[in-house]
N, C-alpha and C. Protein backbone atom coordinates (compact mmCIF):
# COMPACT_ATOMS: atom_id res chain seq x y z
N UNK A 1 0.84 -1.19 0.00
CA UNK A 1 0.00 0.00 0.00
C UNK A 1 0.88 1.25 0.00
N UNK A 2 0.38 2.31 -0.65
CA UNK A 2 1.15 3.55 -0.96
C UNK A 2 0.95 4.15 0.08
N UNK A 3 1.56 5.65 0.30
CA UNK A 3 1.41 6.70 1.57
C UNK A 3 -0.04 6.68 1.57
N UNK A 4 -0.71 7.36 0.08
CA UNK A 4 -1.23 8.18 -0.18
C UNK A 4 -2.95 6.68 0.83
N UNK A 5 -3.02 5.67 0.11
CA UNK A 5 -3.80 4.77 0.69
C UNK A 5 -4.10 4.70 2.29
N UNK A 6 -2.91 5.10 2.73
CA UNK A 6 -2.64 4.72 4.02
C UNK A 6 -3.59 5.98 5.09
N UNK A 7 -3.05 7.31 3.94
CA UNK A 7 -3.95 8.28 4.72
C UNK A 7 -5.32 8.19 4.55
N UNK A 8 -5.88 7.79 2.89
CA UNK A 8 -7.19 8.49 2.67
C UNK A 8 -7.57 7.02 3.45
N UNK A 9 -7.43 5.64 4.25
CA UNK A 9 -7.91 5.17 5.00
C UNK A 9 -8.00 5.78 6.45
N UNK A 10 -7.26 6.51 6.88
CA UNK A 10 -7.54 6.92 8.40
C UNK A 10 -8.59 8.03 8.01
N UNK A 11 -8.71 8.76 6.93
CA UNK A 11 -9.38 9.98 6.80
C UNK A 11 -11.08 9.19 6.47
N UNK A 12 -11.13 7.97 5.93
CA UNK A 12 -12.07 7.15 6.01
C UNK A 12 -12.38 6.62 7.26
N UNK A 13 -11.60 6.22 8.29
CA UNK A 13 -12.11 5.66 9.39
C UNK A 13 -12.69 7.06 10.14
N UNK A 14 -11.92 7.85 10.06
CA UNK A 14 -11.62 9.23 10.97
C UNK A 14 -13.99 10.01 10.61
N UNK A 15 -14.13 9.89 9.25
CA UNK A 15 -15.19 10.08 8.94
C UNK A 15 -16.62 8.71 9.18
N UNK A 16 -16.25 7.89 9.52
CA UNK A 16 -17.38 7.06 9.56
C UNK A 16 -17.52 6.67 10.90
N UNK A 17 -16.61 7.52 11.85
CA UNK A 17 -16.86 7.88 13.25
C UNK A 17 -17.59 9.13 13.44
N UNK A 18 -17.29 10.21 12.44
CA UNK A 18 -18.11 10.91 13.12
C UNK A 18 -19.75 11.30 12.50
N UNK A 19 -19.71 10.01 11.83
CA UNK A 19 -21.18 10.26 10.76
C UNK A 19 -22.05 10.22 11.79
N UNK A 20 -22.20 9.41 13.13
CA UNK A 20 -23.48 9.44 13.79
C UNK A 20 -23.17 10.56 15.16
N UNK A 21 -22.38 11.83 15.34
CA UNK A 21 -22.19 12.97 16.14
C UNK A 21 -22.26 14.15 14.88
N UNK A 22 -22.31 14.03 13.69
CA UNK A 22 -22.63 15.68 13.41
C UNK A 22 -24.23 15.83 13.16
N UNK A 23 -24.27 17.13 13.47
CA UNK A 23 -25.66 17.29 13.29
C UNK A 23 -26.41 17.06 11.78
N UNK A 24 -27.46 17.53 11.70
CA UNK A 24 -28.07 17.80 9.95
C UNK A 24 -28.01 19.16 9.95
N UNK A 25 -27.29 20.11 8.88
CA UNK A 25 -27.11 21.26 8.90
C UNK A 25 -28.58 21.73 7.72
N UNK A 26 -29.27 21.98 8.18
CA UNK A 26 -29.98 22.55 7.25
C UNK A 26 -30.18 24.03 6.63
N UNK A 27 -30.52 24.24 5.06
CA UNK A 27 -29.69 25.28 4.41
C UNK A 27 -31.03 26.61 4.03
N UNK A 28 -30.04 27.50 4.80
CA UNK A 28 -30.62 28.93 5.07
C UNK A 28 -30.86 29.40 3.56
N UNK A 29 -32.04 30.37 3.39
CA UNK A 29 -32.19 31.08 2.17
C UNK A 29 -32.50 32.72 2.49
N UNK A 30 -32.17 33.75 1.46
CA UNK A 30 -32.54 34.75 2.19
C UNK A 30 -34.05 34.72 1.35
N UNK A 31 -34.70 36.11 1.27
CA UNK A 31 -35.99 36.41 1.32
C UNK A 31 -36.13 36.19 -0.30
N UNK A 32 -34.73 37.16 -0.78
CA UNK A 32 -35.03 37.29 -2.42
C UNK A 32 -34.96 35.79 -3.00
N UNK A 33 -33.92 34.89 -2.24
CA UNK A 33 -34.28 33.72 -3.12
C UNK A 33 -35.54 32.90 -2.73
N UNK A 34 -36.13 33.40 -1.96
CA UNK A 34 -37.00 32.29 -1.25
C UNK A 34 -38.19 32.48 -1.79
N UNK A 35 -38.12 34.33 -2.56
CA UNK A 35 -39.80 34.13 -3.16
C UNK A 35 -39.59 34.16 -4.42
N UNK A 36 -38.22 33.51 -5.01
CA UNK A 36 -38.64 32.04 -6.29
C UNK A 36 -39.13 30.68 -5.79
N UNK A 37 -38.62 30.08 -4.94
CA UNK A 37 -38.92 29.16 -4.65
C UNK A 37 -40.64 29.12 -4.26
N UNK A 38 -40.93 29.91 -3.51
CA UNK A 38 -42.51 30.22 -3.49
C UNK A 38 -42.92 30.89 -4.28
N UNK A 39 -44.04 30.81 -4.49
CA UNK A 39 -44.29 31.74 -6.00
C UNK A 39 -45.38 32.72 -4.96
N UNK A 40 -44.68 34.14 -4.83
CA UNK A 40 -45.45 35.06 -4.09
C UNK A 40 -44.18 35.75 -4.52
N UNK A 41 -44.57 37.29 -4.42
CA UNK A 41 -43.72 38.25 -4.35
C UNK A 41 -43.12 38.89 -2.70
N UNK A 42 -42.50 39.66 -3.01
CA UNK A 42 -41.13 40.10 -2.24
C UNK A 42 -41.95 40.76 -1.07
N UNK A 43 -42.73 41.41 -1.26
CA UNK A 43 -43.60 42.62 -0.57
C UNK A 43 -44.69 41.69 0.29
N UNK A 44 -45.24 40.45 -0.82
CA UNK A 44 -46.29 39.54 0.56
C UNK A 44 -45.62 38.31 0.85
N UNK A 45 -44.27 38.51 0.60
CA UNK A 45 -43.36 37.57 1.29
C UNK A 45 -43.59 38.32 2.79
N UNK A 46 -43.53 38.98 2.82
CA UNK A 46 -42.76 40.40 3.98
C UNK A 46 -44.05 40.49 5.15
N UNK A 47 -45.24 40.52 4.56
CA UNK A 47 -46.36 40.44 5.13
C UNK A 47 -47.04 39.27 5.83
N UNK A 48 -46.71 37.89 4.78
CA UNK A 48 -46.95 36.84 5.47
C UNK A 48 -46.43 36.72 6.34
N UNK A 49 -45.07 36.64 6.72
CA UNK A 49 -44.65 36.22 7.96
C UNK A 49 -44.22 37.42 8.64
N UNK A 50 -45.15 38.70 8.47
CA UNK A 50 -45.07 39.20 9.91
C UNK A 50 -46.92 38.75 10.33
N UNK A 51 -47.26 38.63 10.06
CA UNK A 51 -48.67 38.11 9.93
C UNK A 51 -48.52 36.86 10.87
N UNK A 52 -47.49 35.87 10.73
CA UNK A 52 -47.50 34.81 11.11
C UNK A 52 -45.96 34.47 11.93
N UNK A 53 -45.61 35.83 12.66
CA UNK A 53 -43.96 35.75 12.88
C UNK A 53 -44.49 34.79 14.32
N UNK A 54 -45.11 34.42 14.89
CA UNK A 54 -44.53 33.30 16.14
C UNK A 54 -44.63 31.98 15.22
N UNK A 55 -45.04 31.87 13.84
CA UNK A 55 -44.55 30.32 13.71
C UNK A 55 -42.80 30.55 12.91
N UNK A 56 -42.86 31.75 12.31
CA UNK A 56 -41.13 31.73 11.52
C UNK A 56 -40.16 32.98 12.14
N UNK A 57 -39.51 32.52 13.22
CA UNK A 57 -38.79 33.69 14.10
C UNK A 57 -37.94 33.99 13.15
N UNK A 58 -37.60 35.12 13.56
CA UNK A 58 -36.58 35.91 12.57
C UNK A 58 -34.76 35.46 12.95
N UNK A 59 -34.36 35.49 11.63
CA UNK A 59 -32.86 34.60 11.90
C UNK A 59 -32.34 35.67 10.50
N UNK A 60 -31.09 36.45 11.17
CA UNK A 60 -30.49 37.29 10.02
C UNK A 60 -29.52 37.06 9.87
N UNK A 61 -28.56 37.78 9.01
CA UNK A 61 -27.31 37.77 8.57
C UNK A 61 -26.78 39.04 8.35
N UNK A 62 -25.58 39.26 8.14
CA UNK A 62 -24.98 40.49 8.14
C UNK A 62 -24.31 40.34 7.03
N UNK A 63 -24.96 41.53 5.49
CA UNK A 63 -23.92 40.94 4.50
C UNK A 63 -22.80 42.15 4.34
N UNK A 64 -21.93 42.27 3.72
CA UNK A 64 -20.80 42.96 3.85
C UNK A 64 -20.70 44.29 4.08
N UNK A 65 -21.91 45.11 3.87
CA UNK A 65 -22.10 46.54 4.28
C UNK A 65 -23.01 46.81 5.81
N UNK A 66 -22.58 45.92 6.48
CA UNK A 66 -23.43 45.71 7.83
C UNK A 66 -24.51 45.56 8.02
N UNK A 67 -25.50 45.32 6.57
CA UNK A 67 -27.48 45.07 6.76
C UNK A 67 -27.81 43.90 7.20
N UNK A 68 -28.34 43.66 7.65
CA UNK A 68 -28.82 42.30 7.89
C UNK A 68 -29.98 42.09 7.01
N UNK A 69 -29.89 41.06 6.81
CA UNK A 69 -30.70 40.15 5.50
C UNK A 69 -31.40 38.85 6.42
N UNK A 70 -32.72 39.07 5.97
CA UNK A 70 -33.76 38.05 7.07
C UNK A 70 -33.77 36.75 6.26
N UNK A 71 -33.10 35.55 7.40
CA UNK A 71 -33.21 34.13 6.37
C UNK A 71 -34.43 33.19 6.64
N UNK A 72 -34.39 32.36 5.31
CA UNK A 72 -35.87 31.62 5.75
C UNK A 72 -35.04 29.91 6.25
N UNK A 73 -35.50 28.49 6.91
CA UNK A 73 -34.83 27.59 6.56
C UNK A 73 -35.87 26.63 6.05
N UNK A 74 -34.96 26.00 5.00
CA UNK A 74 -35.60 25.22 3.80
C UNK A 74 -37.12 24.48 4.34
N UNK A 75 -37.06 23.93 5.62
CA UNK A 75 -38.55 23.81 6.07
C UNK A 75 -39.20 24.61 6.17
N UNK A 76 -39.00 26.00 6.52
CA UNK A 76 -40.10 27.01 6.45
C UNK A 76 -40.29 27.23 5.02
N UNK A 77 -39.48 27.22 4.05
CA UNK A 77 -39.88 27.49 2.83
C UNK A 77 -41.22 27.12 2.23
N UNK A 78 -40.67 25.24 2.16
CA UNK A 78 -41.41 23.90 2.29
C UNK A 78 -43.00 24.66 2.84
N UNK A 79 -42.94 24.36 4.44
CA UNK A 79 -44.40 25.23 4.63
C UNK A 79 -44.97 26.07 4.53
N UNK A 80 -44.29 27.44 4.44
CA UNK A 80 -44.61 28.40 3.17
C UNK A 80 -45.34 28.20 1.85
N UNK A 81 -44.78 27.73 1.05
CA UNK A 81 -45.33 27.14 -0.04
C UNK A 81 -46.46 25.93 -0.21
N UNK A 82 -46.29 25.27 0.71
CA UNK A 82 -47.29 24.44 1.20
C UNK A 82 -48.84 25.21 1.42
N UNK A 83 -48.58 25.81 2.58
CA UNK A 83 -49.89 27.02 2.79
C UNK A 83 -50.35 27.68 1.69
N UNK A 84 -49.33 28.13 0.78
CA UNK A 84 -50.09 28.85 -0.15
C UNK A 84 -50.57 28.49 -1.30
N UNK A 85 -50.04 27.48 -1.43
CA UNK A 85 -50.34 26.36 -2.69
C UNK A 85 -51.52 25.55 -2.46
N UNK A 86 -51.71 25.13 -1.32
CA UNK A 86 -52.81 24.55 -0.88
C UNK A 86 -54.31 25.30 -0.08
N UNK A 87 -53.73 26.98 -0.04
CA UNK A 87 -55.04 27.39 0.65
C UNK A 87 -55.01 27.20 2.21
N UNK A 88 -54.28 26.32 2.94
CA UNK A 88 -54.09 26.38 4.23
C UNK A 88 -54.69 27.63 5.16
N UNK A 89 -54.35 28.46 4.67
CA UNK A 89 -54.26 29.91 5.70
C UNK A 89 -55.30 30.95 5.42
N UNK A 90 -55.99 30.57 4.36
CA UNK A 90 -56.88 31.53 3.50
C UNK A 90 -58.02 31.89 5.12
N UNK A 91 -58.65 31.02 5.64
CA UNK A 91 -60.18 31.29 6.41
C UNK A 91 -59.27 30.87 8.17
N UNK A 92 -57.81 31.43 8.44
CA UNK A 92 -57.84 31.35 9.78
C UNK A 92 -57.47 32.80 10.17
């Protein structure tokens, strides 16, 4: 066996130890991409969930000119789009 075998096996053992301790990282979107993914605009993006902010708390970011940018995560998207696609929210 070569060097090179020798490492990418510890870097293999080294990873199939820690497959059951890392978490599931699930992946943040900001607002502008999120109302492609939902089909609603930018403005009753903004409205729905202040309308409905105790089910989607607010989670920001700071992009390079110090603003913070409000993120959605891919499950809220998911139910986002869910609700509105299906009428969910229309009569509560």
């Amino acid at each position: 066996m070569s060097e090179w075998d020798i490492r990418l096996r510890e870097v293999e053992l080294r990873l199939e130890k820690l497959e059951g301790k890392l978490p599931d990282i699930e992946p943040l979107y900001e607002l502008r991409e999120a109302e492609r993914l939902i089909p609603m605009s930018y403005d009753l993006l903004l409205h729905y969930l202040s309308r409905h902010r105790e089910r989607y708390p607010k989670r920001y970011k700071l992009d390079r000119r110090r603003r913070r940018r409000r993120l959605l995560t891919a499950t809220e998207v998911r139910r986002i789009r869910f609700e509105i696609l299906r009428g969910e929210d229309r009569y509560a």
